[in-house]
Protein backbone atom coordinates (compact mmCIF):
# COMPACT_ATOMS: atom_id res chain seq x y z
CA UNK A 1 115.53 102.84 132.32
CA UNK A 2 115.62 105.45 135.33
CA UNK A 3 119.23 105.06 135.49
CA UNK A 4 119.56 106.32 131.54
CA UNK A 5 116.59 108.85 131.51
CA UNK A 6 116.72 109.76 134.81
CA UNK A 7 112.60 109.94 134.61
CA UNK A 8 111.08 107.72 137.11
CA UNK A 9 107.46 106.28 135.55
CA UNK A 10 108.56 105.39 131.78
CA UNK A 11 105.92 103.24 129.74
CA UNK A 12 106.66 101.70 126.62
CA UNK A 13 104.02 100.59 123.50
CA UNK A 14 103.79 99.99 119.97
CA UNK A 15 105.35 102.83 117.94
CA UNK A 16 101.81 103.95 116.26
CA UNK A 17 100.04 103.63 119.33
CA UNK A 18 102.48 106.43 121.10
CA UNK A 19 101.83 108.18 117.62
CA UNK A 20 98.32 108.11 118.19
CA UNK A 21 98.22 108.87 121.87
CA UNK A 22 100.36 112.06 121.26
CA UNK A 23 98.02 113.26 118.17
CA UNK A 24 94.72 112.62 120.37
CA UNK A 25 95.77 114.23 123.55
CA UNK A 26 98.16 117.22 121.11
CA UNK A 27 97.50 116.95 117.54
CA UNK A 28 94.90 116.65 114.92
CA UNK A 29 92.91 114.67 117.41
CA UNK A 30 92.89 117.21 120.02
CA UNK A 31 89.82 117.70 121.89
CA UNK A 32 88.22 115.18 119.98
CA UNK A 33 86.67 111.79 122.19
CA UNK A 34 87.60 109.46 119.60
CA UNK A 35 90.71 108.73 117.01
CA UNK A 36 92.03 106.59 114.45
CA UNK A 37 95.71 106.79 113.78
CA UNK A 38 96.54 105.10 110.49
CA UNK A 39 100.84 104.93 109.56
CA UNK A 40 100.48 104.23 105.80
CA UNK A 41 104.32 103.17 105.36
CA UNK A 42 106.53 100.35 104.69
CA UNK A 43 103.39 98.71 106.72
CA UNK A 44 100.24 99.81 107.87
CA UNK A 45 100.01 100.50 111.66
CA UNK A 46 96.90 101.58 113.62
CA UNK A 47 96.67 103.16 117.14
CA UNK A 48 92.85 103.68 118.45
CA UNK A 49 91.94 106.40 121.15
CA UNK A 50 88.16 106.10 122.13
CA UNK A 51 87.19 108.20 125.84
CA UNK A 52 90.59 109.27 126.82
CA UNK A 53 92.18 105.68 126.25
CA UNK A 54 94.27 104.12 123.87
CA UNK A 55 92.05 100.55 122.96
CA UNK A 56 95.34 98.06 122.64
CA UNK A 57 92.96 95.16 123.61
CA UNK A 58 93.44 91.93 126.15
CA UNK A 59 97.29 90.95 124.87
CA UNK A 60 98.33 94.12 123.52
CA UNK A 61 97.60 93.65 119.80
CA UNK A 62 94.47 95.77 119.30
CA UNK A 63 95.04 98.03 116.62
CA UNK A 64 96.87 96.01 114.18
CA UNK A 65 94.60 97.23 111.24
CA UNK A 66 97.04 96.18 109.25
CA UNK A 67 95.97 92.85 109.34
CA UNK A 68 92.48 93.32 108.76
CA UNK A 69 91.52 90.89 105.49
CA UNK A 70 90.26 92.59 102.38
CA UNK A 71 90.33 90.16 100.04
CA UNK A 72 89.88 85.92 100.69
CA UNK A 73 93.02 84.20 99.89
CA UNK A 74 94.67 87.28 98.36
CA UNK A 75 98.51 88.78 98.17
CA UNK A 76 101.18 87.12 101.01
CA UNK A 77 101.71 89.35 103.75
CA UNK A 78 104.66 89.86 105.67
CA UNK A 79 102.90 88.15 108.24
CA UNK A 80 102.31 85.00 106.78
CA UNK A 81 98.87 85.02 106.51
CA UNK A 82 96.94 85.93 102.86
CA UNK A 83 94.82 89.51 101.97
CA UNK A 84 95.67 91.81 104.74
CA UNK A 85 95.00 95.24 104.19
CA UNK A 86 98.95 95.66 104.48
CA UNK A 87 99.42 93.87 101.65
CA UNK A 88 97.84 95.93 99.62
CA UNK A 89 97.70 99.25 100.52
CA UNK A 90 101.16 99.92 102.30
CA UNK A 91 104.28 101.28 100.49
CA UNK A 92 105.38 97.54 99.87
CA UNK A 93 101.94 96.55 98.62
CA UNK A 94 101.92 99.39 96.32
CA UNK A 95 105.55 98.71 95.07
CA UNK A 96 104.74 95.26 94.83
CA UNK A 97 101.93 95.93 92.26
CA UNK A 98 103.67 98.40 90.22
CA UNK A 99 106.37 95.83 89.73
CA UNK A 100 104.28 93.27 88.70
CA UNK A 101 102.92 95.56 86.17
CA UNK A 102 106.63 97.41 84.94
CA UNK A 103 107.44 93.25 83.93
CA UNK A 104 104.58 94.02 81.18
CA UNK A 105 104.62 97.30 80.35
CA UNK A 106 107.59 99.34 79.97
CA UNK A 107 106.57 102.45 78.64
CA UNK A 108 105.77 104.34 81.26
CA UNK A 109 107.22 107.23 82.99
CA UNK A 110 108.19 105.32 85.99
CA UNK A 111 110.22 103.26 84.08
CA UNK A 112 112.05 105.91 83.01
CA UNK A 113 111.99 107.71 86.35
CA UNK A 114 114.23 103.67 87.44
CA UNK A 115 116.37 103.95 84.32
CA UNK A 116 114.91 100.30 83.48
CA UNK A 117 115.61 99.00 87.03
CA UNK A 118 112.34 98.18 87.77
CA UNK A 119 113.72 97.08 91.96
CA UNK A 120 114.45 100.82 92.48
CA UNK A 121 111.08 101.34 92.48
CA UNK A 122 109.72 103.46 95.53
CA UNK A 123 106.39 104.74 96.53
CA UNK A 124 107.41 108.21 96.10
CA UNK A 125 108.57 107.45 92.30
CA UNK A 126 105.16 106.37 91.56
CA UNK A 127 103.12 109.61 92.94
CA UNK A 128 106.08 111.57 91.52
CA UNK A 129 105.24 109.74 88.15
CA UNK A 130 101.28 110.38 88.95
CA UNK A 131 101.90 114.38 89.65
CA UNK A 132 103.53 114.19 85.94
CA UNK A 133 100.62 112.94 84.33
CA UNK A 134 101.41 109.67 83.23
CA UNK A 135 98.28 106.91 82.80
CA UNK A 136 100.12 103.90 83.90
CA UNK A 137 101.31 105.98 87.67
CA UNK A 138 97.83 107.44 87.95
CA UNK A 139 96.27 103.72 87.48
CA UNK A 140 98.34 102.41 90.33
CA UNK A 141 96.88 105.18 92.50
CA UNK A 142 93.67 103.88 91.45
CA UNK A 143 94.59 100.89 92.76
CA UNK A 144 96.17 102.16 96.21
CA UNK A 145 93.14 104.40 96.15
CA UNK A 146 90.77 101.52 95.66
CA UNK A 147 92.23 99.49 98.58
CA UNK A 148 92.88 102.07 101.36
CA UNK A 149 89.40 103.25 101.00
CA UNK A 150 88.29 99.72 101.54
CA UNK A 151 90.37 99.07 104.39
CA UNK A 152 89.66 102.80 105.68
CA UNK A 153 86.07 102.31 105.56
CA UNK A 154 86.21 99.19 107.59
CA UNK A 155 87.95 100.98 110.04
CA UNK A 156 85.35 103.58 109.94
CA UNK A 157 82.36 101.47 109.86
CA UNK A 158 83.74 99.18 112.93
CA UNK A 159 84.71 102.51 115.47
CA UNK A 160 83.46 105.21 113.76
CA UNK A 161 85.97 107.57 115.19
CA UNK A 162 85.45 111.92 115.26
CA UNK A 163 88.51 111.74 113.10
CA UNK A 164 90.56 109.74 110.94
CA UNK A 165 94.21 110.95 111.18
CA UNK A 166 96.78 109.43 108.13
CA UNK A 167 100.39 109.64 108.41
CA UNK A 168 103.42 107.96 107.42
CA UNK A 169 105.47 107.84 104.07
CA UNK A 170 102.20 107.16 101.82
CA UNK A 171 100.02 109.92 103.19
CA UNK A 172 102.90 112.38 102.25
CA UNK A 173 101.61 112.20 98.29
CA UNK A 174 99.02 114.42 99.57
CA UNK A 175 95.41 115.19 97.39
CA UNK A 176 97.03 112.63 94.42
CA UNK A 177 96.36 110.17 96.51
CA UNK A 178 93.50 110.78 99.10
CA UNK A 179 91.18 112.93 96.51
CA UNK A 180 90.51 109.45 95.09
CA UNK A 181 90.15 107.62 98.76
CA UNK A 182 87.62 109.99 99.80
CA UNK A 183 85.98 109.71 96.83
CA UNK A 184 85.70 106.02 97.04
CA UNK A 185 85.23 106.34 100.77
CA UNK A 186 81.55 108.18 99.66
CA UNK A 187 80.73 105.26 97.46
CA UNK A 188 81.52 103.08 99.78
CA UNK A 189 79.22 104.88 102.57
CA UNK A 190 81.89 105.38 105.06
């Protein structure tokens, strides 16, 4: 790597944990002693930064909050292994759902948003659909709502970090989506 970069001391990690590193020590967790780093994407990602120091754990995996179960013998993951909070509450997870539920019900404004193709569904046409109004988007953000708050709140509950920093494709729907998590984040006492 010094050959390429030229930089002699080069470390490499997990993509979300160099996300979370560079937030804690210059971003929305600056100056703060503790972080969570969530990437609510294709997957869910987690980097944790407690007293100056990333937490990746005795192999390397710590922080795969993805993986954390939320429901007993629930959805596949990509993993293998059944109700991870990535199932559920990641892009795909969300997708996923709304698919399942466009096979039933076809008059919606996502449907029309896919022209019928119900695989062109992203997770930006159903917050797009949501921001329009329509029932059947704003009951999938429910759902999505329902799950990241439970995940979240684990997360909270277990490190109970200064700050809780989102980011990735999901977090870009903005107060559509997290109004409802931190609503269900207060029922949930987290």
């Amino acid at each position: 790597m010094q050959k390429i970069t030229g930089i002699e001391k080069i470390k490499l990690d997990n993509d979300v944990n160099v996300i979370a590193l560079g937030e804690a020590k210059y971003g929305a967790g600056r100056g703060t002693v503790s972080s969570v780093t969530v990437a609510l994407g294709t997957g869910i990602g987690g980097g944790i930064y407690v007293d100056g120091k990333l937490i990746s754990g005795f192999s390397g995996a710590g922080g795969e909050i993805g993986h954390i179960k939320i429901e007993k013998d629930g959805k596949l993951c990509g993993c293998g292994q059944k109700g991870c909070f990535e199932a559920y509450a990641s892009a795909t997870g969300l997708i996923r759902e709304c698919i399942s539920r466009l096979i039933i019900n076809k008059d919606n404004e996502i449907y029309r948003l896919v022209k019928g193709n119900i695989y062109q569904v992203e997770a930006k046409t159903i917050f797009d659909a949501a921001k329009l109004g329509d029932k059947f988007a704003l009951e999938l953000i429910d759902y999505e709502a329902e799950y990241l708050a439970l995940g979240l709140g684990n997360i909270l509950n277990i490190i109970n970090p200064e700050i809780l920093i989102l980011g990735g494709g999901v977090s870009q729907a903005g107060e559509i989506l997290l109004g409802p998590v931190k609503e269900k984040l207060k029922k949930l006492g987290a």
